[in-house]
PDB file of N, CA and C in Angstrom:
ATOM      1  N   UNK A   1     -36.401 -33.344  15.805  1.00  0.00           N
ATOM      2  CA  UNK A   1     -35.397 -32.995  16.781  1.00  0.00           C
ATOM      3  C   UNK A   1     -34.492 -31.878  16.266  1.00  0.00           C
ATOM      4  N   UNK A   2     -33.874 -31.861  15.719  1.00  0.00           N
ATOM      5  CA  UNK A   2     -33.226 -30.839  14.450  1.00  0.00           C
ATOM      6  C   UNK A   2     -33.715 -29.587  14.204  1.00  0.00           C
ATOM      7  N   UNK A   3     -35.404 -29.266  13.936  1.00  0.00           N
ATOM      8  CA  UNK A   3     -35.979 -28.554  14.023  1.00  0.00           C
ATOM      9  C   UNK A   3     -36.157 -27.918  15.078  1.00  0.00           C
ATOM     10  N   UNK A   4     -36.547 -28.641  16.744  1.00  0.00           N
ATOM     11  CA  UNK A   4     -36.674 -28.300  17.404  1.00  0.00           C
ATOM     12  C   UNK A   4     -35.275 -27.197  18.497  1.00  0.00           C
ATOM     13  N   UNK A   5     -34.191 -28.341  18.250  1.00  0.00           N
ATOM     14  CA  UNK A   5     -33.096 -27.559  18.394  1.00  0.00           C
ATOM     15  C   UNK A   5     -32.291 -26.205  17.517  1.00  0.00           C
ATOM     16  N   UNK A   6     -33.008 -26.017  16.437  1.00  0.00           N
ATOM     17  CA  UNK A   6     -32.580 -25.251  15.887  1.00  0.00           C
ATOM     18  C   UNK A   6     -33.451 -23.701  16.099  1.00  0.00           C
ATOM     19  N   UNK A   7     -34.713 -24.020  15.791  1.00  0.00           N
ATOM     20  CA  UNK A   7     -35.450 -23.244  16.279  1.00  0.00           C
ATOM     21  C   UNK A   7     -35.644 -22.183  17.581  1.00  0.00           C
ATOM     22  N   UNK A   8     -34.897 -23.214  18.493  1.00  0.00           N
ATOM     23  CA  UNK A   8     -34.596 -22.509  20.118  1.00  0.00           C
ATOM     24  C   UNK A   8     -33.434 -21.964  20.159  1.00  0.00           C
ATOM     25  N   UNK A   9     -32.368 -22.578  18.929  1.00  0.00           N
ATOM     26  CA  UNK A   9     -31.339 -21.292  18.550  1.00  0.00           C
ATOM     27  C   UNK A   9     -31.677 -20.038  17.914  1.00  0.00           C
ATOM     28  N   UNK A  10     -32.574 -20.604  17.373  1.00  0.00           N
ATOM     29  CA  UNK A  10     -33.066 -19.407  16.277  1.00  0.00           C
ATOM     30  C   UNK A  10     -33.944 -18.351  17.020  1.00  0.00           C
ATOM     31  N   UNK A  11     -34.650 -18.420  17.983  1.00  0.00           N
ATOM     32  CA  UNK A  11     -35.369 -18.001  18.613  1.00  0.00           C
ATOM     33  C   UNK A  11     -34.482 -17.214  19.903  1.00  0.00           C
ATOM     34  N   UNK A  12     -33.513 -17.779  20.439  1.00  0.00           N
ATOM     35  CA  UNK A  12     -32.642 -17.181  21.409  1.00  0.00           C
ATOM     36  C   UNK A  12     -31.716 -16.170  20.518  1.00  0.00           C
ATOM     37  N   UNK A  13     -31.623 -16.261  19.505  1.00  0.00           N
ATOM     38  CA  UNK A  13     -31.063 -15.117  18.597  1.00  0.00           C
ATOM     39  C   UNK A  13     -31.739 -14.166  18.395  1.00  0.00           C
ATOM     40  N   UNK A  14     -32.807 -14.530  18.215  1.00  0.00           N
ATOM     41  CA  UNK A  14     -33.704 -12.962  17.945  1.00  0.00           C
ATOM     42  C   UNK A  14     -34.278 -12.226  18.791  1.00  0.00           C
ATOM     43  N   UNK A  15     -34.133 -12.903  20.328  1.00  0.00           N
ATOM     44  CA  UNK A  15     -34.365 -12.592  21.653  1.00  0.00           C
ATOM     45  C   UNK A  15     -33.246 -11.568  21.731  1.00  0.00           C
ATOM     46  N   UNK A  16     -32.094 -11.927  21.354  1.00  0.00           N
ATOM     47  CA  UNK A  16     -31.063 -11.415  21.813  1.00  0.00           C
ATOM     48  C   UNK A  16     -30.497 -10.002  20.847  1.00  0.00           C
ATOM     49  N   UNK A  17     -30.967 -10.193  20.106  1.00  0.00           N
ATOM     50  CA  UNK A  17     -30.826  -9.791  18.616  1.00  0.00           C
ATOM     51  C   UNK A  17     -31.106  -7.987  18.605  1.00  0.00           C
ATOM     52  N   UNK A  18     -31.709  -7.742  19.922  1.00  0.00           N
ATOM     53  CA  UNK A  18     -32.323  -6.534  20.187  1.00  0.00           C
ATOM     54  C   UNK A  18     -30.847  -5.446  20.917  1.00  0.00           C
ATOM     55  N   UNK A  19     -30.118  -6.340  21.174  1.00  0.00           N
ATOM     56  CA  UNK A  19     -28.447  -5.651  21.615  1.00  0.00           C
ATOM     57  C   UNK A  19     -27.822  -5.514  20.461  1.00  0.00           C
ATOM     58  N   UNK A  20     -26.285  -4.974  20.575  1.00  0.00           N
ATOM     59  CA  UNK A  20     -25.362  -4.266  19.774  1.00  0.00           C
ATOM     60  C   UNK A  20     -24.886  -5.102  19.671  1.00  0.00           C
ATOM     61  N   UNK A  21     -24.846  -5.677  18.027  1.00  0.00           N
ATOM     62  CA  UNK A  21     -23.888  -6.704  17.326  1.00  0.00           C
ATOM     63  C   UNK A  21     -23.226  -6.567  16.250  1.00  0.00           C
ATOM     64  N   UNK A  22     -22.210  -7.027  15.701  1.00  0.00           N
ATOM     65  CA  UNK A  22     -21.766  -7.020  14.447  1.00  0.00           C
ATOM     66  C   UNK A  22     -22.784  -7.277  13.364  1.00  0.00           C
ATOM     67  N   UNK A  23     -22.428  -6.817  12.250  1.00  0.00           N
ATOM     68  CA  UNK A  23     -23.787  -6.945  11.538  1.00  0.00           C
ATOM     69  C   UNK A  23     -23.752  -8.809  10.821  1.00  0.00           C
ATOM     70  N   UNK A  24     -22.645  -9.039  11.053  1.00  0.00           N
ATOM     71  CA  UNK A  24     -22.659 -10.604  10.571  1.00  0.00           C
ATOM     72  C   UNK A  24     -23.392 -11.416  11.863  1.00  0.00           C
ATOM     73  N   UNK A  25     -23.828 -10.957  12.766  1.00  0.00           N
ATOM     74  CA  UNK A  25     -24.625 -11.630  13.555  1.00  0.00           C
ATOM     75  C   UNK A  25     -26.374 -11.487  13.161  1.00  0.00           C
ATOM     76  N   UNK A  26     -26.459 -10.606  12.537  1.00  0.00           N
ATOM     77  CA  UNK A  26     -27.749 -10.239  11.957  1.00  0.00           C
ATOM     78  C   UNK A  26     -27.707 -11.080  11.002  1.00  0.00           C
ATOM     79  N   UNK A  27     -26.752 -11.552   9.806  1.00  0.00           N
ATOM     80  CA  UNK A  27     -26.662 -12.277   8.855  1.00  0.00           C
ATOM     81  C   UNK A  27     -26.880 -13.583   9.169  1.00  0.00           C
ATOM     82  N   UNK A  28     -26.104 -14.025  10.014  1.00  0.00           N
ATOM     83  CA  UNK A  28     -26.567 -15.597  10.364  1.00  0.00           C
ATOM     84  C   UNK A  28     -27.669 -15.759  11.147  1.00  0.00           C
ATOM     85  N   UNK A  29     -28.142 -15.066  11.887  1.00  0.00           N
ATOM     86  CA  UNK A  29     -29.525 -14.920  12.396  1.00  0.00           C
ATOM     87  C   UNK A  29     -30.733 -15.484  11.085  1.00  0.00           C
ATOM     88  N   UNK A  30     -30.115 -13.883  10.358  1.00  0.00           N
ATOM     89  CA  UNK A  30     -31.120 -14.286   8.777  1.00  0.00           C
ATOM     90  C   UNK A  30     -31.502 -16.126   8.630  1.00  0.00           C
ATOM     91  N   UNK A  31     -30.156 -16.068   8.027  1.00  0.00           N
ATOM     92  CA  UNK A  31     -29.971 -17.277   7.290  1.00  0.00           C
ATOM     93  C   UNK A  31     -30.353 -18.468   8.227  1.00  0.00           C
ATOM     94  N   UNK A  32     -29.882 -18.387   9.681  1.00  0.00           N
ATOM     95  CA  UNK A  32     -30.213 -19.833   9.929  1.00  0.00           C
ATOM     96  C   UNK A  32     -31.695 -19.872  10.766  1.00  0.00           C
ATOM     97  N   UNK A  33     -32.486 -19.069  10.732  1.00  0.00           N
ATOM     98  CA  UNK A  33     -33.578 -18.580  11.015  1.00  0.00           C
ATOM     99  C   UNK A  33     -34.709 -19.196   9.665  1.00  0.00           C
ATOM    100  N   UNK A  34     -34.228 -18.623   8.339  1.00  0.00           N
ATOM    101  CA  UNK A  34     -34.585 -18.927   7.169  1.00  0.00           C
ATOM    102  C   UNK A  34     -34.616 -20.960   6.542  1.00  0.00           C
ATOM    103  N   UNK A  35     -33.180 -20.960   6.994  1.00  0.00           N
ATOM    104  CA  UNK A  35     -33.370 -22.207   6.868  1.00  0.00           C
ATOM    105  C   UNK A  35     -33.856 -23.742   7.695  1.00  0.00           C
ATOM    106  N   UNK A  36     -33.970 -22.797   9.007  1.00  0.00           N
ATOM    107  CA  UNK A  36     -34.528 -23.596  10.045  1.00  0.00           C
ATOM    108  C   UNK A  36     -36.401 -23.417   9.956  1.00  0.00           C
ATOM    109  N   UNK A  37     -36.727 -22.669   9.332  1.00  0.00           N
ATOM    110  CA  UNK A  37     -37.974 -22.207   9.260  1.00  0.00           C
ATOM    111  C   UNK A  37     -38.727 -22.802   7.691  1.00  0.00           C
ATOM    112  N   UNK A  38     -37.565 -22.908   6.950  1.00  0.00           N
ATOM    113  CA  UNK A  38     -38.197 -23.866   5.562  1.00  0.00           C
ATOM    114  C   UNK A  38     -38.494 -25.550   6.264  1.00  0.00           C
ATOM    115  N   UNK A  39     -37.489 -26.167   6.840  1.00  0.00           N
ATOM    116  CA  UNK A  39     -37.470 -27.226   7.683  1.00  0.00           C
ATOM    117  C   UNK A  39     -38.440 -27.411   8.201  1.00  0.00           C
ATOM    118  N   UNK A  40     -38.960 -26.569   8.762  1.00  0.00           N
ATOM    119  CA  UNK A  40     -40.061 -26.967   9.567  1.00  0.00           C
ATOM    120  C   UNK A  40     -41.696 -26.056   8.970  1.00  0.00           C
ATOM    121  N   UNK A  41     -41.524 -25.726   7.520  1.00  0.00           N
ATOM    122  CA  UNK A  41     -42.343 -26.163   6.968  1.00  0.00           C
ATOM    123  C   UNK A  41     -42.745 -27.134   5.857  1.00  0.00           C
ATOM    124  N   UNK A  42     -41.367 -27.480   5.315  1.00  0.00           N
ATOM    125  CA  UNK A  42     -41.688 -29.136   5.250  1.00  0.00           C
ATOM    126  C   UNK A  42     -42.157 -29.760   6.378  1.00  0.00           C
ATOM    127  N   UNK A  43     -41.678 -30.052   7.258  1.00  0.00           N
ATOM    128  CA  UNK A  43     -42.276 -30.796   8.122  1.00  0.00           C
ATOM    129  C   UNK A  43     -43.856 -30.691   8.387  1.00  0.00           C
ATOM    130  N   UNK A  44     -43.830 -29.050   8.268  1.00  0.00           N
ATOM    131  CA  UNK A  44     -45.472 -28.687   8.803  1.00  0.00           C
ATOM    132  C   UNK A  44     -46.503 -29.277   7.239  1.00  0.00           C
ATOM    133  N   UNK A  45     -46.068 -29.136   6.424  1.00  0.00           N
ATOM    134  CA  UNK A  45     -46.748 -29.231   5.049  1.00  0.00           C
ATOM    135  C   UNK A  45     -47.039 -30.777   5.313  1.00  0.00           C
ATOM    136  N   UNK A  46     -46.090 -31.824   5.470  1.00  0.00           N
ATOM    137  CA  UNK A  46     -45.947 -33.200   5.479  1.00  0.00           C
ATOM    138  C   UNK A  46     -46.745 -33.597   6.664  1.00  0.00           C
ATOM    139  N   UNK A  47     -47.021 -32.779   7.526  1.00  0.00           N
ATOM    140  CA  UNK A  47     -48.070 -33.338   8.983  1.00  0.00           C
ATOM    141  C   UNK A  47     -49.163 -32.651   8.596  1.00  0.00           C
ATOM    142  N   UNK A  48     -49.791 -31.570   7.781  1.00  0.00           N
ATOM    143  CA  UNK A  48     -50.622 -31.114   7.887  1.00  0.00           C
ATOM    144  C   UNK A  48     -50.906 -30.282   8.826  1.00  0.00           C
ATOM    145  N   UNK A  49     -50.186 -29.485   9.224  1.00  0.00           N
ATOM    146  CA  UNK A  49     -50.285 -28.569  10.744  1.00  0.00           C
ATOM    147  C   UNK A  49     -50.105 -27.406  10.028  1.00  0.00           C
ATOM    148  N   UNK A  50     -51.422 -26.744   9.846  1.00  0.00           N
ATOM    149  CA  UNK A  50     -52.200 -25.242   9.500  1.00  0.00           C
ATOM    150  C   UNK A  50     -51.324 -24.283   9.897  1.00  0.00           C
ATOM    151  N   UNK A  51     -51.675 -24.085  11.436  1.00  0.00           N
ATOM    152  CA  UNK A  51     -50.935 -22.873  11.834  1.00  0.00           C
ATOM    153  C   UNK A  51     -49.264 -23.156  12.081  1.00  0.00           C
ATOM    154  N   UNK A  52     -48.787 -24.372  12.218  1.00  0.00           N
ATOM    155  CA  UNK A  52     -47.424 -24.245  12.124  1.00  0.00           C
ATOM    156  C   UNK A  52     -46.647 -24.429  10.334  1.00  0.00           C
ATOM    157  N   UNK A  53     -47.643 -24.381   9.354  1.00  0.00           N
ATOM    158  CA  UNK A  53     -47.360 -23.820   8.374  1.00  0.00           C
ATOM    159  C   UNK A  53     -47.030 -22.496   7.788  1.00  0.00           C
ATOM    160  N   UNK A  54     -48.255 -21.623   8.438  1.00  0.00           N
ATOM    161  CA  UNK A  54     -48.365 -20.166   8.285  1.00  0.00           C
ATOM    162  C   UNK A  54     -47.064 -19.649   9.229  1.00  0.00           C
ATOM    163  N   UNK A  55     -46.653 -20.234  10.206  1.00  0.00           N
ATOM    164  CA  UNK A  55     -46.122 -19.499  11.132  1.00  0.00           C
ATOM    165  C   UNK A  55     -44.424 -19.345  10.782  1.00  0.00           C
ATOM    166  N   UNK A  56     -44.168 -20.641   9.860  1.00  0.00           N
ATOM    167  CA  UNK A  56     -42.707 -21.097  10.125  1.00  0.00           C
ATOM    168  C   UNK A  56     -42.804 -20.097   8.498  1.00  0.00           C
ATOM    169  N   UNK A  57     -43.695 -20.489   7.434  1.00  0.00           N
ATOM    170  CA  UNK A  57     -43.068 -19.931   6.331  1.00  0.00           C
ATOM    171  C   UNK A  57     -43.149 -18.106   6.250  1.00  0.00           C
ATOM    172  N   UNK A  58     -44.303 -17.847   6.844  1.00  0.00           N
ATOM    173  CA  UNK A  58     -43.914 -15.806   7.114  1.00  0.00           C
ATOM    174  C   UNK A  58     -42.604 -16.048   7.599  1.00  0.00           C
ATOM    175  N   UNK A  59     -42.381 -16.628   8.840  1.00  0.00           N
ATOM    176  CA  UNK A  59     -41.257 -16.359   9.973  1.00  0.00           C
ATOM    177  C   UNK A  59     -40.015 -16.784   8.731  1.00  0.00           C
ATOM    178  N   UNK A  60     -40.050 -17.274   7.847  1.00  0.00           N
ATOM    179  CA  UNK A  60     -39.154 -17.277   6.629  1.00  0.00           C
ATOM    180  C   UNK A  60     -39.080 -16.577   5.712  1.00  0.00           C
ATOM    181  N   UNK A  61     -40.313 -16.397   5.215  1.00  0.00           N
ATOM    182  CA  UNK A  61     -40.188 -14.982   4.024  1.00  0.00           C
ATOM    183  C   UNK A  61     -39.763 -13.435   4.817  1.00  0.00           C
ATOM    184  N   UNK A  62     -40.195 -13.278   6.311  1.00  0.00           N
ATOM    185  CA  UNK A  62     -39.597 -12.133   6.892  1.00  0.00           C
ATOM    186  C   UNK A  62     -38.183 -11.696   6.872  1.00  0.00           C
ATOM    187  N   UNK A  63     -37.475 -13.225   7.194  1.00  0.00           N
ATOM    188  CA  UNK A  63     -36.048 -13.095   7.605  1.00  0.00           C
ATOM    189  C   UNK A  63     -34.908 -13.477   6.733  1.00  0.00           C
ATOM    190  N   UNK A  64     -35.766 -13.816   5.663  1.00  0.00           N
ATOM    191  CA  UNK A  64     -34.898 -14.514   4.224  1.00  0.00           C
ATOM    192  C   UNK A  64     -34.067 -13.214   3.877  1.00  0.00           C
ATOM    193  N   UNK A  65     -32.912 -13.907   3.669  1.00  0.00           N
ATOM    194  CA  UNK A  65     -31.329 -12.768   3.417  1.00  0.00           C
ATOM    195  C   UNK A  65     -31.337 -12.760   2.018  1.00  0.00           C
ATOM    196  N   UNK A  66     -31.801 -13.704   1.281  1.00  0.00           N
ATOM    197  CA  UNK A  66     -31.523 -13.362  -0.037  1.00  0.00           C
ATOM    198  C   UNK A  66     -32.862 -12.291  -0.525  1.00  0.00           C
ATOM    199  N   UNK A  67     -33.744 -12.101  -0.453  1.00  0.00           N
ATOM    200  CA  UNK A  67     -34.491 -10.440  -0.379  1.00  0.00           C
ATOM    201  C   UNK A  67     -34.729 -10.307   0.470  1.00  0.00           C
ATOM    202  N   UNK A  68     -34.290  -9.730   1.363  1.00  0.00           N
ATOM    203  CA  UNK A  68     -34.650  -9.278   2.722  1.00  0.00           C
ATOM    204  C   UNK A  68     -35.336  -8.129   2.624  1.00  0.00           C
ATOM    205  N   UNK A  69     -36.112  -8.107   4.392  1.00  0.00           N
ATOM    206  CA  UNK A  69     -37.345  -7.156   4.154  1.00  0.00           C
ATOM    207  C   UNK A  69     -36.615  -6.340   5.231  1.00  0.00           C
ATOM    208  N   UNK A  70     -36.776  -5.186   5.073  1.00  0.00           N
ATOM    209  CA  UNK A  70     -36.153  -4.193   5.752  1.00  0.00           C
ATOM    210  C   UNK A  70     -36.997  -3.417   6.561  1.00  0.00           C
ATOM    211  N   UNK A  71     -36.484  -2.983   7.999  1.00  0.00           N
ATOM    212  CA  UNK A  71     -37.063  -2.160   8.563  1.00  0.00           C
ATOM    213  C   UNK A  71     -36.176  -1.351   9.841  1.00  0.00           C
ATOM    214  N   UNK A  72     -36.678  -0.721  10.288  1.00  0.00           N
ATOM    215  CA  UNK A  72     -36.038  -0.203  11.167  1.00  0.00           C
ATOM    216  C   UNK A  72     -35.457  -0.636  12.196  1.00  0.00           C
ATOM    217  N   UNK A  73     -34.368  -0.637  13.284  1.00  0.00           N
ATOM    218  CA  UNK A  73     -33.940  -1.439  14.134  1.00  0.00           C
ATOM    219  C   UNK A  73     -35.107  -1.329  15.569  1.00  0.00           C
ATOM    220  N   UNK A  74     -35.829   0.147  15.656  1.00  0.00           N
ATOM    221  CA  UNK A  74     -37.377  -0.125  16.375  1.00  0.00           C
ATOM    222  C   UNK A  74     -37.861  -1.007  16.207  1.00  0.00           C
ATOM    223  N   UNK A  75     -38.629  -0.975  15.045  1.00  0.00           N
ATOM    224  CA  UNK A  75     -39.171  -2.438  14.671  1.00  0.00           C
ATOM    225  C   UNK A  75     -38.644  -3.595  14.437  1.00  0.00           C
ATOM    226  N   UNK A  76     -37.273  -3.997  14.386  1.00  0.00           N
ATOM    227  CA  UNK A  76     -37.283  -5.030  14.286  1.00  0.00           C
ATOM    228  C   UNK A  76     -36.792  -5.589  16.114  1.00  0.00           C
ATOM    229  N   UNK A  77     -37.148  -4.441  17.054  1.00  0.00           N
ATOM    230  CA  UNK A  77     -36.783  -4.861  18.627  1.00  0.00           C
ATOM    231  C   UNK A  77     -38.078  -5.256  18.999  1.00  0.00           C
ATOM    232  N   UNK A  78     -39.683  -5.074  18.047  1.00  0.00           N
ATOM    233  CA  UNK A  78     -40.711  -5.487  18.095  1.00  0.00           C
ATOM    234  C   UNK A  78     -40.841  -6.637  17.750  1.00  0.00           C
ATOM    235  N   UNK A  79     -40.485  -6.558  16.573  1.00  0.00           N
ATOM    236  CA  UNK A  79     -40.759  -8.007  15.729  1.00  0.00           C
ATOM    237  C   UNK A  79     -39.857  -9.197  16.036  1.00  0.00           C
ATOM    238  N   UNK A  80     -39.125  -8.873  16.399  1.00  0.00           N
ATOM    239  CA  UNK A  80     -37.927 -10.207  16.625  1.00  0.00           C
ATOM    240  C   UNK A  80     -38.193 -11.232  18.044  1.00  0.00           C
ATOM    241  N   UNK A  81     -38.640 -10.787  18.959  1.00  0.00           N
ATOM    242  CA  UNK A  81     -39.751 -11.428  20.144  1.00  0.00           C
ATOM    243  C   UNK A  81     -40.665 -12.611  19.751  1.00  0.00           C
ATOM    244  N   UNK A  82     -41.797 -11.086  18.891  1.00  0.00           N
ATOM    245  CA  UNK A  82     -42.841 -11.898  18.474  1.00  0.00           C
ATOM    246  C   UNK A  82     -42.581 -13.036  17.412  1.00  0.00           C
ATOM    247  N   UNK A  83     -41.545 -13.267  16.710  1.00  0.00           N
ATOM    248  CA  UNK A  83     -41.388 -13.988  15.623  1.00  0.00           C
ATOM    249  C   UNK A  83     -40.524 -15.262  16.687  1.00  0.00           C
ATOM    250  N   UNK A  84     -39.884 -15.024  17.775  1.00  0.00           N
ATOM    251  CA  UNK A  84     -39.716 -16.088  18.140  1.00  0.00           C
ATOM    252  C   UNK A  84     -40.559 -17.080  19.365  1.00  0.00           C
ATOM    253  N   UNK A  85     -41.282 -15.686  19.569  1.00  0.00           N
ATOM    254  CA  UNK A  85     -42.626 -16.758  20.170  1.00  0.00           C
ATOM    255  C   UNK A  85     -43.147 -17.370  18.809  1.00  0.00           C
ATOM    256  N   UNK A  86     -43.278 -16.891  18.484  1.00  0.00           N
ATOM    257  CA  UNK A  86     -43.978 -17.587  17.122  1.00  0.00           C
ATOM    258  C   UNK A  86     -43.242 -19.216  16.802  1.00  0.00           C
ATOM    259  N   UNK A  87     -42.219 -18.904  16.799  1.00  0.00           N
ATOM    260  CA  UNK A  87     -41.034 -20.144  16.679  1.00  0.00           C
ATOM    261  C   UNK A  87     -41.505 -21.210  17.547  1.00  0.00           C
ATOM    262  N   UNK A  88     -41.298 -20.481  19.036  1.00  0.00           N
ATOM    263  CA  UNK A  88     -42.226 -21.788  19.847  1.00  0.00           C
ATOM    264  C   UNK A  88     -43.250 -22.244  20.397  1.00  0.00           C
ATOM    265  N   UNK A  89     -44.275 -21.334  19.120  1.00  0.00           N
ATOM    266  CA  UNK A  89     -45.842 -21.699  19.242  1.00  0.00           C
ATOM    267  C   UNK A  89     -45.362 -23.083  18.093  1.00  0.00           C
ATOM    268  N   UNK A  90     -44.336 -22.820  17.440  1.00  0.00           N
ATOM    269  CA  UNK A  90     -44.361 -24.022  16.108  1.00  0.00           C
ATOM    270  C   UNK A  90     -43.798 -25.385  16.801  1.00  0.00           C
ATOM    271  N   UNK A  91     -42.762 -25.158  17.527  1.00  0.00           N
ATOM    272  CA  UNK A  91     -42.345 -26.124  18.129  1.00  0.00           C
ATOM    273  C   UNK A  91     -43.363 -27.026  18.627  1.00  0.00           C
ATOM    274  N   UNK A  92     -43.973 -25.957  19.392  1.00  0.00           N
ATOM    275  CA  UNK A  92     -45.313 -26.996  20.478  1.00  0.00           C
ATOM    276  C   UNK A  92     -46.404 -28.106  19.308  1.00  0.00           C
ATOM    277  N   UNK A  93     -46.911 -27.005  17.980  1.00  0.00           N
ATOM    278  CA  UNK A  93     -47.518 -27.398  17.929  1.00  0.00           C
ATOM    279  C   UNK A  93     -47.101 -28.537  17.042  1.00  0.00           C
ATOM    280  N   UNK A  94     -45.875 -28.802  16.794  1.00  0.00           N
ATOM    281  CA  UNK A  94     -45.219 -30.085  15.922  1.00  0.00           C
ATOM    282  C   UNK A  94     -45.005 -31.180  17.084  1.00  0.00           C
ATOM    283  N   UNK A  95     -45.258 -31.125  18.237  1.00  0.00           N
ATOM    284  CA  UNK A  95     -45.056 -31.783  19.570  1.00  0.00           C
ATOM    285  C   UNK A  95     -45.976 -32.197  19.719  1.00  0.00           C
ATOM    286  N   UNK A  96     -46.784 -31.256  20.174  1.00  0.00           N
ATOM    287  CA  UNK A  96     -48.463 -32.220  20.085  1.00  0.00           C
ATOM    288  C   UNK A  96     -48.532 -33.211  19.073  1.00  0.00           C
ATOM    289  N   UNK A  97     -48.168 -32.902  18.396  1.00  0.00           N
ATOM    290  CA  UNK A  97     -48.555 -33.485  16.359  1.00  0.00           C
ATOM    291  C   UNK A  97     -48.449 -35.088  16.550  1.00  0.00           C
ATOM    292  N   UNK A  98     -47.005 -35.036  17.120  1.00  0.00           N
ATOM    293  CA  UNK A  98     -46.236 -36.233  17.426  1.00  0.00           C
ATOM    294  C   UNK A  98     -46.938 -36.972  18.726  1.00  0.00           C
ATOM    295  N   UNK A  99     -47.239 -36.044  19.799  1.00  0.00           N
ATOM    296  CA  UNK A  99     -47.860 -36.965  20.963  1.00  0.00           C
ATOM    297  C   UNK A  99     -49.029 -37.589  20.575  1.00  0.00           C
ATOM    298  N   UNK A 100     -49.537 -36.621  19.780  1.00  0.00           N
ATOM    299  CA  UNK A 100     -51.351 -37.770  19.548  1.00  0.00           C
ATOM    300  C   UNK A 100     -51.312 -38.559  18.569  1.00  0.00           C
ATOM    301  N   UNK A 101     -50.277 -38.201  17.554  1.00  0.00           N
ATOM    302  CA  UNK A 101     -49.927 -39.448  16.455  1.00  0.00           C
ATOM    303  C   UNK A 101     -49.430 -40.950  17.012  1.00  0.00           C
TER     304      UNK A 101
END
């Protein structure tokens, strides 16, 4: 639950993330993006869920503030979408996980 709610924060941030913000909105983006995305690969590691492993820990090593990966604000109006679909391809597939368990 935690995961799931955080994630759809995390994901509505980076949706949004493509407008004019203070740069401390980019920072907590980072961070709670990062730490909502380790979360739920524990979780994914502990269920055994493949692709919501791969998905949550890139979508963490991308956005991790303590080395952050840098790119242009183009690209990151690309990448920040796709990384939160990505978010709730993870959601779903930790949902399923739970419905057939």
């Amino acid at each position: 639950m935690i995961f799931t709610l955080g994630a759809l924060v995390a994901a509505a941030m980076m949706i949004a993330a493509s407008g004019r913000h203070a740069y401390d909105y980019y920072t907590i983006m980072r961070w709670l993006v990062t730490l909502i995305c380790g979360l739920g690969l524990y979780i994914s590691i502990k269920s055994g869920l493949k692709y919501a492993i791969w998905i949550t820990g890139i979508t963490a090593f991308v956005f991790n503030p303590i080395i952050p990966v840098h790119f242009r604000k183009a690209t990151w109006n690309i990448l920040d979408p796709i990384f939160a679909a990505m978010l709730l391809i993870a959601i779903i597939l930790m949902w399923v996980d739970r419905r057939a368990g």
